[in-house]
Protein backbone atom coordinates (compact mmCIF):
# COMPACT_ATOMS: atom_id res chain seq x y z
CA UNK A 1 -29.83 4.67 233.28
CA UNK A 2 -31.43 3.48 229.56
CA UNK A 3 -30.17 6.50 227.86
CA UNK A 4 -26.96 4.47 226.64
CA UNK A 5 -29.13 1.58 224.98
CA UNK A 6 -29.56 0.59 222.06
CA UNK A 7 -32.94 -0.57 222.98
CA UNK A 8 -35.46 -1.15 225.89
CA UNK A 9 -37.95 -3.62 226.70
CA UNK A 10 -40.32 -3.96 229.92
CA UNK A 11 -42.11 -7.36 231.10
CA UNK A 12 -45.11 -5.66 233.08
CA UNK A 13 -45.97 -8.99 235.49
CA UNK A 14 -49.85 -9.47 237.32
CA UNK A 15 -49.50 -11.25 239.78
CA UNK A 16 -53.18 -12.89 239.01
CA UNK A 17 -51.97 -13.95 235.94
CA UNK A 18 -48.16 -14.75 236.50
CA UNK A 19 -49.63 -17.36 239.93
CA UNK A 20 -51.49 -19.08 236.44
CA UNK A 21 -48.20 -19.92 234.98
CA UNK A 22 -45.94 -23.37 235.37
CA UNK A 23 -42.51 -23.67 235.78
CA UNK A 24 -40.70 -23.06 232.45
CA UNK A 25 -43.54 -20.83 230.90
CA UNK A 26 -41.92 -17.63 229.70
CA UNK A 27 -43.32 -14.65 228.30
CA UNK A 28 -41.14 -13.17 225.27
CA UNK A 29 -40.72 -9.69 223.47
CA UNK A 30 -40.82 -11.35 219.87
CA UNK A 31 -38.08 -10.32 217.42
CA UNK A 32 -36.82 -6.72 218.23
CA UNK A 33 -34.35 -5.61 215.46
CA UNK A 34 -31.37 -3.46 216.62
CA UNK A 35 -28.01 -2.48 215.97
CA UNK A 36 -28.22 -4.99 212.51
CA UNK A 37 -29.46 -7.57 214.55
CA UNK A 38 -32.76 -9.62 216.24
CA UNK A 39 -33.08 -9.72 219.50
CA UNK A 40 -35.66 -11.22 221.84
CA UNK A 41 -36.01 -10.84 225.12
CA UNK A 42 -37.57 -13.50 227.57
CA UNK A 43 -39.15 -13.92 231.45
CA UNK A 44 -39.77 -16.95 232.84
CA UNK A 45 -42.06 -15.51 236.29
CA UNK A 46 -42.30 -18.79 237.95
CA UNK A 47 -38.69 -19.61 236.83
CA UNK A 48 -36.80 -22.86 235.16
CA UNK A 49 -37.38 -26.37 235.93
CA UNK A 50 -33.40 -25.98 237.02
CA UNK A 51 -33.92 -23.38 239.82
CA UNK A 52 -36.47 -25.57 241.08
CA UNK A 53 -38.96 -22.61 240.14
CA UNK A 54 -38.09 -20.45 243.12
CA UNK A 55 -36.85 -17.60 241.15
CA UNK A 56 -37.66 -15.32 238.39
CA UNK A 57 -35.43 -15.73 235.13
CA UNK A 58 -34.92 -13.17 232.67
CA UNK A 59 -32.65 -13.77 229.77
CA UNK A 60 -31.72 -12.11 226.05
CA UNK A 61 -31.15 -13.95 222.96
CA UNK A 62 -29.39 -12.63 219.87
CA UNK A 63 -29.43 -14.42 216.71
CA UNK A 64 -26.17 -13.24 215.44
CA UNK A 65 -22.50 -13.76 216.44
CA UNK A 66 -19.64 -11.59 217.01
CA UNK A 67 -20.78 -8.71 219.06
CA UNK A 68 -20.63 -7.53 222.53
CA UNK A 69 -23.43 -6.98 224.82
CA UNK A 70 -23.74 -5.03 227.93
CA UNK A 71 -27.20 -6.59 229.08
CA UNK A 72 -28.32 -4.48 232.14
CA UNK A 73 -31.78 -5.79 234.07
CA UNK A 74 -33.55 -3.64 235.90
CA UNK A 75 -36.10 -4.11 239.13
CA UNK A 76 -38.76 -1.59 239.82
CA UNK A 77 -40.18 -0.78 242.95
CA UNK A 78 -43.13 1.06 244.62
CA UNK A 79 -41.93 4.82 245.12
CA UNK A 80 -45.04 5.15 248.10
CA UNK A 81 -46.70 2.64 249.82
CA UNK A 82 -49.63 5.31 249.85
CA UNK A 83 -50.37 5.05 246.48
CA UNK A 84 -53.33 2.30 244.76
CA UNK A 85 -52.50 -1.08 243.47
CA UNK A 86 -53.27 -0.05 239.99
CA UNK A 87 -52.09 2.92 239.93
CA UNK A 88 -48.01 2.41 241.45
CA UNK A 89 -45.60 4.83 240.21
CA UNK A 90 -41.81 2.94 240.20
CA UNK A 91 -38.60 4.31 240.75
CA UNK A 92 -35.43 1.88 239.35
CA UNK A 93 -32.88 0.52 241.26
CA UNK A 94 -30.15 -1.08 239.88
CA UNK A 95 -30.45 -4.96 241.20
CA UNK A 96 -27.61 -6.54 239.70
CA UNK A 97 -24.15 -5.55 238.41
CA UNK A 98 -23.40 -4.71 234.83
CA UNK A 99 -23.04 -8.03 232.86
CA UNK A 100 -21.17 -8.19 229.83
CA UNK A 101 -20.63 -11.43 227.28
CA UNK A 102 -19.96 -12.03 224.24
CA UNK A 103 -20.92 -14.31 221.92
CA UNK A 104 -19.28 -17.12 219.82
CA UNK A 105 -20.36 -19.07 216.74
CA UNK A 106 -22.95 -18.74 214.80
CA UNK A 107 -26.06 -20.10 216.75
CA UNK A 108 -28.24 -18.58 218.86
CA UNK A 109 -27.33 -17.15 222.64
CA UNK A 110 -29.05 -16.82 225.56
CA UNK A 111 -27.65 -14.88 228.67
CA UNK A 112 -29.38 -13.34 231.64
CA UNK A 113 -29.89 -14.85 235.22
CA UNK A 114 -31.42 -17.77 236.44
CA UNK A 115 -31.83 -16.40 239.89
CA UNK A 116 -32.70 -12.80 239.02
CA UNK A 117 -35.36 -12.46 242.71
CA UNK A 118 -36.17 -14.87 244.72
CA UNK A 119 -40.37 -15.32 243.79
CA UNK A 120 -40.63 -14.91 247.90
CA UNK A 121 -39.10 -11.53 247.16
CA UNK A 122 -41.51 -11.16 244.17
CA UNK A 123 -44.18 -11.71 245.99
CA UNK A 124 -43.99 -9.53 248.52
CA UNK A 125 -43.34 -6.72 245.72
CA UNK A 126 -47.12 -7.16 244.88
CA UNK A 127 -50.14 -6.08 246.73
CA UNK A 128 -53.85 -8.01 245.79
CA UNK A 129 -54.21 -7.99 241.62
CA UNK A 130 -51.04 -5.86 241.67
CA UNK A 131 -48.23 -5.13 239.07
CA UNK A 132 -44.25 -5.21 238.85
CA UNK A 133 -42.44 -3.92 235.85
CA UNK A 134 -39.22 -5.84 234.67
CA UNK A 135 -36.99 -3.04 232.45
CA UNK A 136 -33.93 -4.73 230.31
CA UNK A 137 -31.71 -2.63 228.41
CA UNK A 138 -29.37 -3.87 225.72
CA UNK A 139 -26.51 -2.48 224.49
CA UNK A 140 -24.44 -3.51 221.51
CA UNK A 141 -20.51 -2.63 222.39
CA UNK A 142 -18.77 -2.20 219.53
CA UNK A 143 -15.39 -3.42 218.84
CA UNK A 144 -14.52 -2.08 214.95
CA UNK A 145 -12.05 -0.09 214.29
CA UNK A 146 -11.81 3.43 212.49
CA UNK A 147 -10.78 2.27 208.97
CA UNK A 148 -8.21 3.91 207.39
CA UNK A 149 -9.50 6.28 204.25
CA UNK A 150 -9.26 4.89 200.99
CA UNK A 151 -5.44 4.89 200.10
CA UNK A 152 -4.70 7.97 197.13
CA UNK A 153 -1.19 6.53 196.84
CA UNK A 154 -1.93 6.25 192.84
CA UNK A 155 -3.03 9.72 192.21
CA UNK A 156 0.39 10.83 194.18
CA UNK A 157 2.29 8.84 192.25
CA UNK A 158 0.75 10.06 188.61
CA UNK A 159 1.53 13.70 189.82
CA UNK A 160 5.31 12.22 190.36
CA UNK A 161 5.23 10.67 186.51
CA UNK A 162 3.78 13.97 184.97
CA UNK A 163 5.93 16.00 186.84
CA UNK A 164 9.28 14.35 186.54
CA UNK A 165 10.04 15.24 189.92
CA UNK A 166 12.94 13.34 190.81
CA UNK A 167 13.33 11.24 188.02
CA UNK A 168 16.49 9.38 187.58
CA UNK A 169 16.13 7.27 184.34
CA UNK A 170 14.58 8.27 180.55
CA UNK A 171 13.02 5.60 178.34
CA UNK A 172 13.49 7.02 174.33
CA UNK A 173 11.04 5.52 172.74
CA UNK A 174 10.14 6.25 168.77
CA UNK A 175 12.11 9.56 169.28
CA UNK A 176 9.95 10.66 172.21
CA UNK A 177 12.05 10.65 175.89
CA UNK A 178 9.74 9.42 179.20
CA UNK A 179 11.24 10.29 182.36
CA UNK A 180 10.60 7.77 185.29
CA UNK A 181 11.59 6.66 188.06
CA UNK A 182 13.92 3.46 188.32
CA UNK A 183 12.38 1.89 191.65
CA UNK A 184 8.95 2.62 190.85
CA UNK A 185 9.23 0.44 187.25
CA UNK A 186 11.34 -2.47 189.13
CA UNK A 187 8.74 -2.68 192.29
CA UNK A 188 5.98 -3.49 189.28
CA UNK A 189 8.10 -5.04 186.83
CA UNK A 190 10.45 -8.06 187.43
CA UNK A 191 11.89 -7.12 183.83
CA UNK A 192 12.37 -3.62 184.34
CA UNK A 193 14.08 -4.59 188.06
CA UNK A 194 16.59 -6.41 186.46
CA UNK A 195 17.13 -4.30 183.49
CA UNK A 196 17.43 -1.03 185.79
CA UNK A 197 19.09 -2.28 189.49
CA UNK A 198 20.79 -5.66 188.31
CA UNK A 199 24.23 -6.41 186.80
CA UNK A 200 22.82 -5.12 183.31
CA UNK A 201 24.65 -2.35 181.69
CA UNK A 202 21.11 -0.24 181.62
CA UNK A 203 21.76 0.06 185.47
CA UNK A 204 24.23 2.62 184.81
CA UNK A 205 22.90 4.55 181.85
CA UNK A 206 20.14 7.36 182.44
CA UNK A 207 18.59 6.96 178.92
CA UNK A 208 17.93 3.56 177.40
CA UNK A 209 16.59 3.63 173.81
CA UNK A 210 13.37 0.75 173.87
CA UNK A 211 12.54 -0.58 170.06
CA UNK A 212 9.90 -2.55 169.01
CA UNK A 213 7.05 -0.60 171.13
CA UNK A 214 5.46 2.43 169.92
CA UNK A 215 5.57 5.72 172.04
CA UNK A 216 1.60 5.66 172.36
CA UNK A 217 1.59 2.04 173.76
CA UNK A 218 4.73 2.71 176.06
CA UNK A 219 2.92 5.89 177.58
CA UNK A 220 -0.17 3.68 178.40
CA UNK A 221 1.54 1.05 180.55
CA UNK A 222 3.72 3.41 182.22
CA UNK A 223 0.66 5.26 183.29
CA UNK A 224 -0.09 1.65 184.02
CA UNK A 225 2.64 0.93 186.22
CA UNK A 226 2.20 4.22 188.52
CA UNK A 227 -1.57 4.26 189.17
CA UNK A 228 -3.21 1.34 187.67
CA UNK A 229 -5.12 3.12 185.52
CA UNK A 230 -6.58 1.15 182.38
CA UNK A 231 -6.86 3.17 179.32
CA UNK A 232 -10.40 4.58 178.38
CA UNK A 233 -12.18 4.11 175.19
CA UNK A 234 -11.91 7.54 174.29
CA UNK A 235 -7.47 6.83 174.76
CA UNK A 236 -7.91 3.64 172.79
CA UNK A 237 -8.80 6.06 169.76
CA UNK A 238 -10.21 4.70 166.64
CA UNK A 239 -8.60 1.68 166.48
CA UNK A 240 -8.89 -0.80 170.12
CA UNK A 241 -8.36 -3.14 168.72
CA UNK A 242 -5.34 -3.20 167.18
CA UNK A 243 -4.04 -0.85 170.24
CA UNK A 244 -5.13 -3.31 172.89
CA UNK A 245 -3.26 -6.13 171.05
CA UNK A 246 -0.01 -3.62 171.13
CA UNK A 247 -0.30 -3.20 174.98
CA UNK A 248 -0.55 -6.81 175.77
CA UNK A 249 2.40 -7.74 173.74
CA UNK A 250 4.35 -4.98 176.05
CA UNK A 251 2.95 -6.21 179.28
CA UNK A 252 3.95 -9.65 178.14
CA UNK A 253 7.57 -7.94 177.49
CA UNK A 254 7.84 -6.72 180.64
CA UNK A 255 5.66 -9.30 182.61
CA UNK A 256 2.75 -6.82 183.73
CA UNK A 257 0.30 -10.37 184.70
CA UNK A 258 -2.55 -7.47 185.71
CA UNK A 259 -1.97 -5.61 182.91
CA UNK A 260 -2.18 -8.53 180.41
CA UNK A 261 -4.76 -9.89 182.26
CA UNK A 262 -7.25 -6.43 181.36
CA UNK A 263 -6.34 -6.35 177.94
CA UNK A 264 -7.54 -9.88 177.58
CA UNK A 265 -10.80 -9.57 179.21
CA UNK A 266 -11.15 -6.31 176.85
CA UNK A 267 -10.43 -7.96 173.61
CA UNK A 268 -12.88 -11.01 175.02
CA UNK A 269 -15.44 -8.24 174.96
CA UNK A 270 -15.46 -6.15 171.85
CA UNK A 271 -13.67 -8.49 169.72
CA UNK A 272 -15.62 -12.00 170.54
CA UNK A 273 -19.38 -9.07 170.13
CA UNK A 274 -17.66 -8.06 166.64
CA UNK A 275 -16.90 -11.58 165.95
CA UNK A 276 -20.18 -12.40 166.64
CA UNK A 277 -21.79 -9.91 164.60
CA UNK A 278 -20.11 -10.71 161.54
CA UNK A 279 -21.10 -14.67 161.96
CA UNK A 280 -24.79 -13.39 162.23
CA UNK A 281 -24.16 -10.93 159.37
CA UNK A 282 -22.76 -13.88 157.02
CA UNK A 283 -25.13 -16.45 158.45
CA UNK A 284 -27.82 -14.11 157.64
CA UNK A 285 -27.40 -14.37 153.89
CA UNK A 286 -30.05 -16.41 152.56
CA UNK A 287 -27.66 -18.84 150.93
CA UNK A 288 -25.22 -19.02 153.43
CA UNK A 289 -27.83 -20.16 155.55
CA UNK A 290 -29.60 -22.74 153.43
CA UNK A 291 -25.31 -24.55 153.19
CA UNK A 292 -25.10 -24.03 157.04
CA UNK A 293 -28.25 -24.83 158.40
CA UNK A 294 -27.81 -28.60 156.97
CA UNK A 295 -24.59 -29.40 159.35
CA UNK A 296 -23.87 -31.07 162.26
CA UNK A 297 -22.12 -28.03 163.82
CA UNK A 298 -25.31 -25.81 163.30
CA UNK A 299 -27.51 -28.28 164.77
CA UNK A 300 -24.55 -28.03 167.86
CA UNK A 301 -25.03 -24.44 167.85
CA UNK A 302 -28.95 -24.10 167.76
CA UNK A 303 -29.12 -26.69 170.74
CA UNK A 304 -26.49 -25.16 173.14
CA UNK A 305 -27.48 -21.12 171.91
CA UNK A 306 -31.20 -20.90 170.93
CA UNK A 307 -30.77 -17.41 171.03
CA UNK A 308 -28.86 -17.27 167.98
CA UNK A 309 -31.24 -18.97 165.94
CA UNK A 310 -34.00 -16.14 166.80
CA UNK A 311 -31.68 -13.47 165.59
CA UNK A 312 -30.97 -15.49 162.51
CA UNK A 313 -34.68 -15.43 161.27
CA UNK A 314 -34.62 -11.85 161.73
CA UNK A 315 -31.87 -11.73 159.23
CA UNK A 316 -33.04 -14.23 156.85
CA UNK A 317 -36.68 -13.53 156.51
CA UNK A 318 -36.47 -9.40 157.30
């Protein structure tokens, strides 16, 4: 019955101690972490102040939303009268039906029932300083769904631009032909849409000569435009820089947003460091310093980037 759960829990009651206890007076599991969550599960023997205390209440409480729980509870029973008081073996039967629920929100629910046994029925269950054993079993019911693998589309489509396969259109660009294909440039490209399915004379011609754009660059964002791919600093070469600049002025050209939107956050990073360095560098000549270090804007500087001043000294007193 329990092998499906994703946990287990047993409330073993005395019936010395449980006759001790008021109405409302539960006994609890404490937090039991399972299936990414905390449970705890709770018995009230002498019941709730809103059964009137006549029957035994067993409840769960899961402090998460957005699950499913099958919450199964479980009576035991003597399996021979014959057998001592302290010593009962217990068979299970099955006393109520298969409850399921399901939370909503984000605070903390409590299921189970409020009239599990009547304690008349408890009672009887017990012989002088006996035992019965309450079993709950939760199970967490899961409702995701198999995700999809990551998509490869890109890496299909590069194969299609360094094969050629089915190309209908060649770019001539600084005496150097790229075949492409005319649908894949106008589904990223707004410019290249119009310039290769509108009214525009291009439409019809299967090579267009491009000027202003160097063969190097045009390669880049093409590669671009198939599989998102943003070129490496070992394909930037010796000069980023000045490359970098050249491939934002063609995504601008052909409105590539996410391409000019990279090449921006890559100058931002080498070029403002560089930038940087060669302040320090300048700032770090003794006489340089002594001019600077008397103006407002320094002052500015020192208060809002302290750490500039410490690599300052370095320079000036090394």
């Amino acid at each position: 019955m329990f092998n499906y759960c994703s946990f287990t829990h047993q409330f073993k009651l005395s019936f010395q101690v449980t006759k001790t206890f008021d109405i409302g007076q539960l006994v609890s599991s404490g937090d039991i972490s399972a299936e990414g969550h905390l449970w705890r599960i709770k018995c009230y023997p002498r019941g709730t102040k809103k059964d009137k205390g006549d029957y035994l209440y067993p409840s769960s409480s899961i402090r998460a939303a957005g699950v499913s729980i099958s919450f199964a509870l479980i009576r035991v029973q003597p399996k021979t009268p014959k057998l001592s008081s302290r010593s009962l073996s217990w068979t299970r039967t099955v006393l109520h039906p298969l409850h399921v629920f399901k939370p909503k929100g984000n605070s903390d629910r409590t299921r189970g029932w409020s009239k599990f046994v009547n304690l008349s029925v408890l009672e009887s269950l017990y012989s002088s300083n006996g035992w019965v054993i309450i079993m709950c079993g939760v199970k967490v019911v899961r409702d995701d769904i198999i995700g999809a693998p990551p998509s490869d589309i890109s890496s299909h489509l590069g194969i299609l631009l360094d094969s050629a396969d089915g190309s209908d259109v060649s770019f001539v660009v600084g005496g150097k032909e790229f075949p492409v294909h005319r649908v894949v440039l106008a589904a990223r490209s707004p410019v290249f849409k119009a310039q290769l399915l509108g009214p525009m004379a291009d439409a019809k011609m299967s090579s267009i000569t491009l000027q202003e754009i160097t063969p190097s660059t045009f390669r880049v964002m093409v590669r671009f435009i198939y599989t998102d791919e943003f070129p490496s600093d070992a394909e930037l070469g010796d000069s980023p820089t000045e490359k970098l600049q050249d491939l934002f002025m063609a995504a601008d050209r052909f409105a590539l947003d996410d391409l000019k939107l990279l090449c921006t956050r890559k100058l931002w990073d080498d070029v403002c460091l560089e930038l940087k360095k060669n302040c320090i560098d300048f700032l770090g000549d003794e006489s340089n310093f002594r001019k600077a270090v008397l103006t407002d804007g320094f002052i500015q500087m020192v208060l809002k980037f302290p750490s500039v001043l410490a690599q300052l000294r370095v320079k000036v007193w090394a």
